[in-house]
Protein backbone atom coordinates (compact mmCIF):
# COMPACT_ATOMS: atom_id res chain seq x y z
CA UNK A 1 -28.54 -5.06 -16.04
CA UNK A 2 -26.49 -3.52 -13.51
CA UNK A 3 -23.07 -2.00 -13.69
CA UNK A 4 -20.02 -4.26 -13.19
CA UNK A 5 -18.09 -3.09 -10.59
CA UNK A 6 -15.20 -1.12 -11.83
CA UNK A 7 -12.31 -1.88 -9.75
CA UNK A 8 -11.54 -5.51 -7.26
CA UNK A 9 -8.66 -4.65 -5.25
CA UNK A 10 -6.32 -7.54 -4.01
CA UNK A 11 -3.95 -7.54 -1.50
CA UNK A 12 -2.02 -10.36 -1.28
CA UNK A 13 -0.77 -12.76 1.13
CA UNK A 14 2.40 -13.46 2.21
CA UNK A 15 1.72 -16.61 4.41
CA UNK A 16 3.41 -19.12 2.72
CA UNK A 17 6.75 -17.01 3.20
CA UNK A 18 6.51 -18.07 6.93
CA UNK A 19 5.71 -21.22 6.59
CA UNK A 20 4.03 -22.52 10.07
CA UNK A 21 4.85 -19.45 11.72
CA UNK A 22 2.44 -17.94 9.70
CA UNK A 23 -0.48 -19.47 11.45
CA UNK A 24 -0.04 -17.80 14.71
CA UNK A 25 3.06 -15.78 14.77
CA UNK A 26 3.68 -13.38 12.27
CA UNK A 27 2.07 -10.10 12.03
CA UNK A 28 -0.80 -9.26 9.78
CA UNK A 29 -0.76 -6.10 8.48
CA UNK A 30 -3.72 -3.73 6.38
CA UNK A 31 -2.66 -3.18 3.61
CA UNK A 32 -2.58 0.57 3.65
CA UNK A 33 -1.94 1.22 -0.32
CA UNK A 34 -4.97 -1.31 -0.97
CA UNK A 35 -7.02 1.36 1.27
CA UNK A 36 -5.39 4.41 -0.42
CA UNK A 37 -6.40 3.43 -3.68
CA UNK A 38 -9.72 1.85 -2.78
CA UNK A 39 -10.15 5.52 -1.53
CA UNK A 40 -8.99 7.28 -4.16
CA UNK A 41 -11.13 5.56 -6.80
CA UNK A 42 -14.53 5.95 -4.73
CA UNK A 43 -14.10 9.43 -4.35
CA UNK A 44 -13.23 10.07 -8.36
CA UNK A 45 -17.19 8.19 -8.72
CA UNK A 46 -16.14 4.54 -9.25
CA UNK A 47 -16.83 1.26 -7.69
CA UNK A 48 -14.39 -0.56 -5.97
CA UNK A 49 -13.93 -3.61 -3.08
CA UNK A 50 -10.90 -4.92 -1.52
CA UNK A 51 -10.49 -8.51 -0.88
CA UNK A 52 -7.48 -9.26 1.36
CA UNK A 53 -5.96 -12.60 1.07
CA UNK A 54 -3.91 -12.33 4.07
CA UNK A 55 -7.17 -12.78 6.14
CA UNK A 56 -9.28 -14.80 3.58
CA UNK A 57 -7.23 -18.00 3.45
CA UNK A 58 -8.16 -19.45 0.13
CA UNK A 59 -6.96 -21.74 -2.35
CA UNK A 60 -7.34 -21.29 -5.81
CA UNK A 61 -10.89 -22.12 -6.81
CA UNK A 62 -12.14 -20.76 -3.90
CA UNK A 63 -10.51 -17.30 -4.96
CA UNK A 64 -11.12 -17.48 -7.98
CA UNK A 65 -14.87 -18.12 -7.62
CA UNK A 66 -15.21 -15.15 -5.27
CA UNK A 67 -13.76 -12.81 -7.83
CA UNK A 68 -16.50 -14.35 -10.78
CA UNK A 69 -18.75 -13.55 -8.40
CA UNK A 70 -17.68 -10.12 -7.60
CA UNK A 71 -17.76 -9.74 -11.48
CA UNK A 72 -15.03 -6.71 -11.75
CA UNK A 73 -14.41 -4.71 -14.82
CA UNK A 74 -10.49 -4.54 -13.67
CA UNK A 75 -8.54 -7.10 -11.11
CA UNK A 76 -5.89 -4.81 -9.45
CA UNK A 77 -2.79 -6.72 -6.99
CA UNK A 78 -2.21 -4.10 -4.40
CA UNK A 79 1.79 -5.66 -4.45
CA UNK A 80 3.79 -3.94 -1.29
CA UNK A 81 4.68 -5.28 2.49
CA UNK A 82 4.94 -5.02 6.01
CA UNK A 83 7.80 -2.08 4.75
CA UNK A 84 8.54 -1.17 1.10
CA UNK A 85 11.70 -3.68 0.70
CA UNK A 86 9.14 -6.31 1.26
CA UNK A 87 7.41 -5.71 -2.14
CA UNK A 88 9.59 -8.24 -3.71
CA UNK A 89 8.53 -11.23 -1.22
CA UNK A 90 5.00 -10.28 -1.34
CA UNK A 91 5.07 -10.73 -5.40
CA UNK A 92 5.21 -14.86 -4.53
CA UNK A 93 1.75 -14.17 -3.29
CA UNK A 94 0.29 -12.36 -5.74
CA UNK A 95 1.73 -14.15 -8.73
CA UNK A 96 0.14 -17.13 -7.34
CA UNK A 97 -3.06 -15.83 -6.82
CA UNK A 98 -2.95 -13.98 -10.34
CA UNK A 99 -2.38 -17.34 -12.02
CA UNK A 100 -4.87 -18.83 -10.38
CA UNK A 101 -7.51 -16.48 -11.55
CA UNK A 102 -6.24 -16.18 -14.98
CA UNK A 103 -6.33 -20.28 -15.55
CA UNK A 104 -9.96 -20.34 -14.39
CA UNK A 105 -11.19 -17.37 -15.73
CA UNK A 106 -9.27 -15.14 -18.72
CA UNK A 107 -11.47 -12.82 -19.30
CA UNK A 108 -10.32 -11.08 -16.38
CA UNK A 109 -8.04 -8.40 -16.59
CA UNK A 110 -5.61 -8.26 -14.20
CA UNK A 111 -3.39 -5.66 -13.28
CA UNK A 112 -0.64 -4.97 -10.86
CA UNK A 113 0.99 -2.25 -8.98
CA UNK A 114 3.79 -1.42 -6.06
CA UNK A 115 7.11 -0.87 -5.16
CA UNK A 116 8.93 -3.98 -7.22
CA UNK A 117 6.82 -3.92 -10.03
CA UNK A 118 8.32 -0.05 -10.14
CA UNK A 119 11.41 -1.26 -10.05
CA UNK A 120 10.78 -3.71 -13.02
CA UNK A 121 7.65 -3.45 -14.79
CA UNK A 122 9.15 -4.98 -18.10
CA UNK A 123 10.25 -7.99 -16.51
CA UNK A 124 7.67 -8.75 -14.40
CA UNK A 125 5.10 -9.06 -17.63
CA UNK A 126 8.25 -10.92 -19.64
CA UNK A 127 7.99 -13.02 -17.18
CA UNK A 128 4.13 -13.79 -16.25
CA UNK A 129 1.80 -14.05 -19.07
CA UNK A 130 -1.42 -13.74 -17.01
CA UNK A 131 -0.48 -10.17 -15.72
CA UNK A 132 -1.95 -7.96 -18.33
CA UNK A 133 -0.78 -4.70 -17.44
CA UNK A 134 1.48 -3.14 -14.24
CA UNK A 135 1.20 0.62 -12.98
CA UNK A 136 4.87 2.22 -13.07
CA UNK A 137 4.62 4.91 -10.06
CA UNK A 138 2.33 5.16 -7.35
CA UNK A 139 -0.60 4.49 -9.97
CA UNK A 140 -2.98 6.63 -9.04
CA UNK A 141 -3.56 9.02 -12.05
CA UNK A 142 -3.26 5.91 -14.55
CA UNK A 143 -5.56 3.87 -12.14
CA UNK A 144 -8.40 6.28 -12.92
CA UNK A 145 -7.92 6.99 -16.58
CA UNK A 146 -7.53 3.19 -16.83
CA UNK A 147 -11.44 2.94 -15.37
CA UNK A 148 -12.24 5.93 -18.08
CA UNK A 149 -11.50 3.44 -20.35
CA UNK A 150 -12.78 -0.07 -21.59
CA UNK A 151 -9.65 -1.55 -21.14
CA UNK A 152 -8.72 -2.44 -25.18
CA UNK A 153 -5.70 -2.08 -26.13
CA UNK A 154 -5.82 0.66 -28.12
CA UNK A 155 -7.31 2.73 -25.29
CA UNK A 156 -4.92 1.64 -22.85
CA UNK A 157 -1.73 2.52 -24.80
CA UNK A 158 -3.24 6.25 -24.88
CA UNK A 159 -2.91 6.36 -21.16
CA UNK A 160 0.32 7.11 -19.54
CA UNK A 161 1.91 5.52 -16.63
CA UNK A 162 1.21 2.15 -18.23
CA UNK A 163 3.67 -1.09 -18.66
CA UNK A 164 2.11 -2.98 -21.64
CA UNK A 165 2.04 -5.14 -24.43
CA UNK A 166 2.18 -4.54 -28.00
CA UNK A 167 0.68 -7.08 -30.78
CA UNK A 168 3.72 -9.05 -30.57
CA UNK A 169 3.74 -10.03 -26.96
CA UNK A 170 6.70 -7.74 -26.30
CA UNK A 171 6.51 -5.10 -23.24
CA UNK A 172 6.72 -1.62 -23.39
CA UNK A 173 5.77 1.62 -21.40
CA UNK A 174 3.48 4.33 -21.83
CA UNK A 175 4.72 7.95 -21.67
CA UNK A 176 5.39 8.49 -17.35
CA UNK A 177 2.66 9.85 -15.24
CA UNK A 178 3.03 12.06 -12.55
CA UNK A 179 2.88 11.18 -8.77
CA UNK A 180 0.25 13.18 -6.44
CA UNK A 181 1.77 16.82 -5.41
CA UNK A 182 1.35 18.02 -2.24
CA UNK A 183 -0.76 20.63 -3.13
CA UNK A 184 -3.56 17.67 -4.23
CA UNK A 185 -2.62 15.00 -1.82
CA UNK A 186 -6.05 15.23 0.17
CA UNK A 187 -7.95 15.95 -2.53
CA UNK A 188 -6.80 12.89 -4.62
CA UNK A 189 -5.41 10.44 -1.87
CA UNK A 190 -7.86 11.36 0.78
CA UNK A 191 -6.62 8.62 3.54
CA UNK A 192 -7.41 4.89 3.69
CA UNK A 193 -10.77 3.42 3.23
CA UNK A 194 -10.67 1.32 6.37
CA UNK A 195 -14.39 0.72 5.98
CA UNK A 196 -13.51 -1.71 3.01
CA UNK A 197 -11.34 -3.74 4.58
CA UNK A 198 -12.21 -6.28 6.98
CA UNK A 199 -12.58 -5.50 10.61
CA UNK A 200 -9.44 -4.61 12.56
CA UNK A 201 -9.53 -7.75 14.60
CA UNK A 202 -8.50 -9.47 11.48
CA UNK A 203 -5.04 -8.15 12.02
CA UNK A 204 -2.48 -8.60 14.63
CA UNK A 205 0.89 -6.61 15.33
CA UNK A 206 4.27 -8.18 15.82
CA UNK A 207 4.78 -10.27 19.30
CA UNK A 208 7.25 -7.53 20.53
CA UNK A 209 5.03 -4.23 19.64
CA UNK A 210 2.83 -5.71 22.35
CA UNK A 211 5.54 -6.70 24.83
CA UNK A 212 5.08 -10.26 23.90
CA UNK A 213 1.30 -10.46 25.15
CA UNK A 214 -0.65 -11.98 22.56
CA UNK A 215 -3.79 -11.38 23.87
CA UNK A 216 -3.05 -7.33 22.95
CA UNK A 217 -1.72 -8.38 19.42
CA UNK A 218 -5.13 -7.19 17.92
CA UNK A 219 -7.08 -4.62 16.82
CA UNK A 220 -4.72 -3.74 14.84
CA UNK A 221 -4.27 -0.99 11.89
CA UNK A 222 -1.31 0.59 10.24
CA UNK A 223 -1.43 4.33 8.61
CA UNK A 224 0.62 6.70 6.97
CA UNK A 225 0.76 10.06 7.14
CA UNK A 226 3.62 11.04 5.45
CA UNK A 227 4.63 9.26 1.61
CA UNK A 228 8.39 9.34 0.52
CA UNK A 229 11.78 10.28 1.84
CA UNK A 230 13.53 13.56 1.23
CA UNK A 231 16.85 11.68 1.35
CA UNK A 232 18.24 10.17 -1.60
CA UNK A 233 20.34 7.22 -0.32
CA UNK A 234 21.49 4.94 -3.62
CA UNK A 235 21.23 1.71 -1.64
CA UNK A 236 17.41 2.84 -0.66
CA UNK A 237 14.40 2.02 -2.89
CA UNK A 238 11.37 3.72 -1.17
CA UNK A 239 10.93 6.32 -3.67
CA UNK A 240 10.62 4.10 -6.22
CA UNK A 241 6.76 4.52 -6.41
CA UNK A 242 7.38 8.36 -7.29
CA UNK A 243 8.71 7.56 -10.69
CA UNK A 244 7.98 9.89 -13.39
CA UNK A 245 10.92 9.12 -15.95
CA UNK A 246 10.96 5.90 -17.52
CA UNK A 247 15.07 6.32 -18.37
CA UNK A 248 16.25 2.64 -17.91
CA UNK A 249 19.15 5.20 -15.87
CA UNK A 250 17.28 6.25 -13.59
CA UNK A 251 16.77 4.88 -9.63
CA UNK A 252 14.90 5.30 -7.08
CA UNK A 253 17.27 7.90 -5.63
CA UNK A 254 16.46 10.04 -8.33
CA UNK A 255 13.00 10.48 -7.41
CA UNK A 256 12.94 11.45 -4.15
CA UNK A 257 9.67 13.27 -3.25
CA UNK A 258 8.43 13.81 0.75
CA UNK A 259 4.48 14.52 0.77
CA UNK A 260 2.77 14.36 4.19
CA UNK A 261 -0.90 15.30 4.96
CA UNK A 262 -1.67 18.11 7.92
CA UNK A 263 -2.32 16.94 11.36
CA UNK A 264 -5.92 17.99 11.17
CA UNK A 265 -6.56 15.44 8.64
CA UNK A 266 -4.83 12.52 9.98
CA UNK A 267 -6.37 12.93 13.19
CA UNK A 268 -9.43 12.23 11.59
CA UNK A 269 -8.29 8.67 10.83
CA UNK A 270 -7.64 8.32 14.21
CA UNK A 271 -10.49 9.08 15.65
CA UNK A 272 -11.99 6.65 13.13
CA UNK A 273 -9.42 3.81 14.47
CA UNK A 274 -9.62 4.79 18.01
CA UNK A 275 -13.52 4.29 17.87
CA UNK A 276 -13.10 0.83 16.10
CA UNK A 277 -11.13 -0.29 19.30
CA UNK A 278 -7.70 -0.29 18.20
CA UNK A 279 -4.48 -0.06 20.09
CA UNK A 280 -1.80 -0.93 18.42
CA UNK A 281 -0.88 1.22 15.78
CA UNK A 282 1.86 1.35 13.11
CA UNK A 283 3.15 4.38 11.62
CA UNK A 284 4.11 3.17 8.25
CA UNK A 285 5.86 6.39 6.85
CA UNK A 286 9.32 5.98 5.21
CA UNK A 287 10.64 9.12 7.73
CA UNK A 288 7.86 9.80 10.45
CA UNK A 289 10.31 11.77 13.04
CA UNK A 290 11.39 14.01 10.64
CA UNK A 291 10.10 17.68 10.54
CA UNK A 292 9.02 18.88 13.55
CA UNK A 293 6.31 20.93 12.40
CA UNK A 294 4.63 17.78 10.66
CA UNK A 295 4.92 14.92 13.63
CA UNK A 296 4.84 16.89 16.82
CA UNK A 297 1.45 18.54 16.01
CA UNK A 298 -0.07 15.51 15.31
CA UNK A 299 1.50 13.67 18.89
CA UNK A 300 0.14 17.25 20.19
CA UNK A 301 -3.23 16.14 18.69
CA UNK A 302 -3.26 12.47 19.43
CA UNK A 303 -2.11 13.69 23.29
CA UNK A 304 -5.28 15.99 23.52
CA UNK A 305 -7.60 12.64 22.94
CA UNK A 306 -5.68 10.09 25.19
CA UNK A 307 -6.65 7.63 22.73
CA UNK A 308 -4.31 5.06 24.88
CA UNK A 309 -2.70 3.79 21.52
CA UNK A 310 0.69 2.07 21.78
CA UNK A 311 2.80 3.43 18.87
CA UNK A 312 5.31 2.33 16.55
CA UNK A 313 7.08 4.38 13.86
CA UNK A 314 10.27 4.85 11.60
CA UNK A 315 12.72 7.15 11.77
CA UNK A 316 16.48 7.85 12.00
CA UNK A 317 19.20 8.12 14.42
CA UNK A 318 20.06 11.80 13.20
CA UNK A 319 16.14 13.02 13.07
CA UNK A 320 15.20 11.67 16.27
CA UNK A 321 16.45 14.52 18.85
CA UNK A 322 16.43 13.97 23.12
CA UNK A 323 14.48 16.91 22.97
CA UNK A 324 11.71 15.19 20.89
CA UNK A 325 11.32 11.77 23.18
CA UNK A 326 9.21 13.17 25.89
CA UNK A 327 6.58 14.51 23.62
CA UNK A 328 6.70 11.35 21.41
CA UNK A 329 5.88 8.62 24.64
CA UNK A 330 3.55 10.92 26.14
CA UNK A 331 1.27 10.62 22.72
CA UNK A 332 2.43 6.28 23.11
CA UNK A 333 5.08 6.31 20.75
CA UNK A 334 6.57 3.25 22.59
CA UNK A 335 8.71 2.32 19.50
CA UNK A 336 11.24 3.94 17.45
CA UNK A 337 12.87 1.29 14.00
CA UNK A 338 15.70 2.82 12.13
CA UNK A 339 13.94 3.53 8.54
CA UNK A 340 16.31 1.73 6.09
CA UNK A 341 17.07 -1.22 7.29
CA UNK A 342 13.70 -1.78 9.65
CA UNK A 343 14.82 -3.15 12.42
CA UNK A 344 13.74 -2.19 16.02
């Protein structure tokens, strides 16, 4: 008999938040924590797909017959957005498509993970029966002792980083894990793994990254290079995903944690996406223009290839200097969004 596949990676779709605009207008993005993961997992020895609902439209049997016939051990919603505050609206999504598996087929198990599920893990399975168990940081430690494991529950409340259930029904959390240092971040996040997801055509960039032609709107891909913020605004909840204390006290503020791999290895990506034929490119980080050392190599790098890209990043009105803007459009950083609020 062969092995089950260990992990089915979901990323949700947001679609129905945009109603008919969704069809043609909005942007489609990668989802670049799906790829992180997918990644991550392969490279620790375990199987793994990603099936992305924002490009495969389907309605509820259809979905739920393509994970039965995937067969995975573990069901894992991938739940963030086109920018960390859009976790939240991306949950509609994903519940839906959660529910829908879980009516047709229990035997699934079916886990979630991302930047509101962070920020409320003990609600989120008060509140949905068919989630069985959420990830409360980035998930990446837990996600592979999880797959050590055969997901029983007396196995799973061993494993830290866990929100659960007891034999009552009631919620609770495992002991914290601990996010990725810097020190391992290649080793144990070692970039996106593009080749799972579907083909960068599938995606399109916003109307304006592409000065309103449509016809450039696609290939497109998003990346990070950089995870966190070193700032620790209250109002801000992008560090939420580098939660290692479960103190109900706690917010994201207090777990600020800036992690960024070296220009040699990003470029690497790059080259991957530049020979796939895409031109628009997102830079997802939280705080791209922010140390020099860290983005100006890598626009050094991207300038060497003229890969022709036309950039977008994040950043903020005191880290982006006039002395850095020359350097920054030469490599086709075009556009510049403030980080917190995301807005061009």
């Amino acid at each position: 008999m062969d092995k089950k596949l260990d992990l089915l990676i979901i990323a949700p779709s947001a679609k129905k938040l945009y109603q008919k605009l969704g069809k043609d207008f909005s942007a489609k993005e990668p989802n670049i924590w799906a790829g992180l993961l997918a990644n991550s997992v392969r490279c620790k020895g375990f199987g793994v797909m990603i099936h992305d609902l924002e490009v495969h439209s389907q309605q509820a049997d259809e979905f739920a017959m393509t994970v039965k016939a995937i067969d995975p051990k573990l069901v894992l919603f991938v739940v963030t957005g086109q920018n960390p505050n859009a976790s939240t609206a991306a949950m509609s999504g994903a519940i839906e498509a959660a529910q829908w598996l879980k009516e047709r087929y229990s035997e699934y198990a079916i886990a979630f993970v991302g930047p509101h599920v962070n920020a409320l893990p003990l609600e989120t399975l008060k509140r949905h029966a068919f989630i069985d168990l959420c990830f409360t940081n980035e998930g990446v430690y837990a996600l592979h002792n999880v797959l050590k494991t055969d997901l029983s529950h007396d196995q799973l409340k061993k494993v830290n980083g866990l929100c659960l259930r007891d034999n009552r029904q009631d919620p609770f959390l495992t002991l914290p894990e601990k996010t990725v240092s810097q020190d391992n971040l290649e080793k144990d996040l070692p970039g996106v793994a593009y080749d799972l997801m579907p083909p960068f055509s599938s995606y399109r960039t916003s109307s304006w990254h592409s000065n309103y032609i449509d016809a450039d709107r696609s290939p497109f891909a998003s990346i990070y290079t950089s995870l966190g913020c070193i700032y620790k605004c209250e109002f801000c909840m992008i560090n939420i995903i580098s939660r290692n204390d479960n103190s109900e006290e706690n917010s994201a503020s207090d777990f600020a944690n800036f992690r960024y791999w070296s220009p040699e290895f990003t470029i690497k990506q790059l080259d991957y996406l530049a020979e796939k034929g895409v031109k628009q490119l997102k830079i997802a980080d939280e705080m791209w223009v922010l140390n020099p050392k860290h983005f100006l190599s890598l626009c050094d790098l991207i300038i060497e290839r003229d890969y022709g890209f036309n950039i977008w990043a994040y950043t903020r009105i005191d880290t982006v200097k006039p002395r850095y803007l020359e350097k920054l459009k030469k490599a086709g950083v075009n556009w510049l969004a403030r980080s917190e609020e995301h807005t061009s």
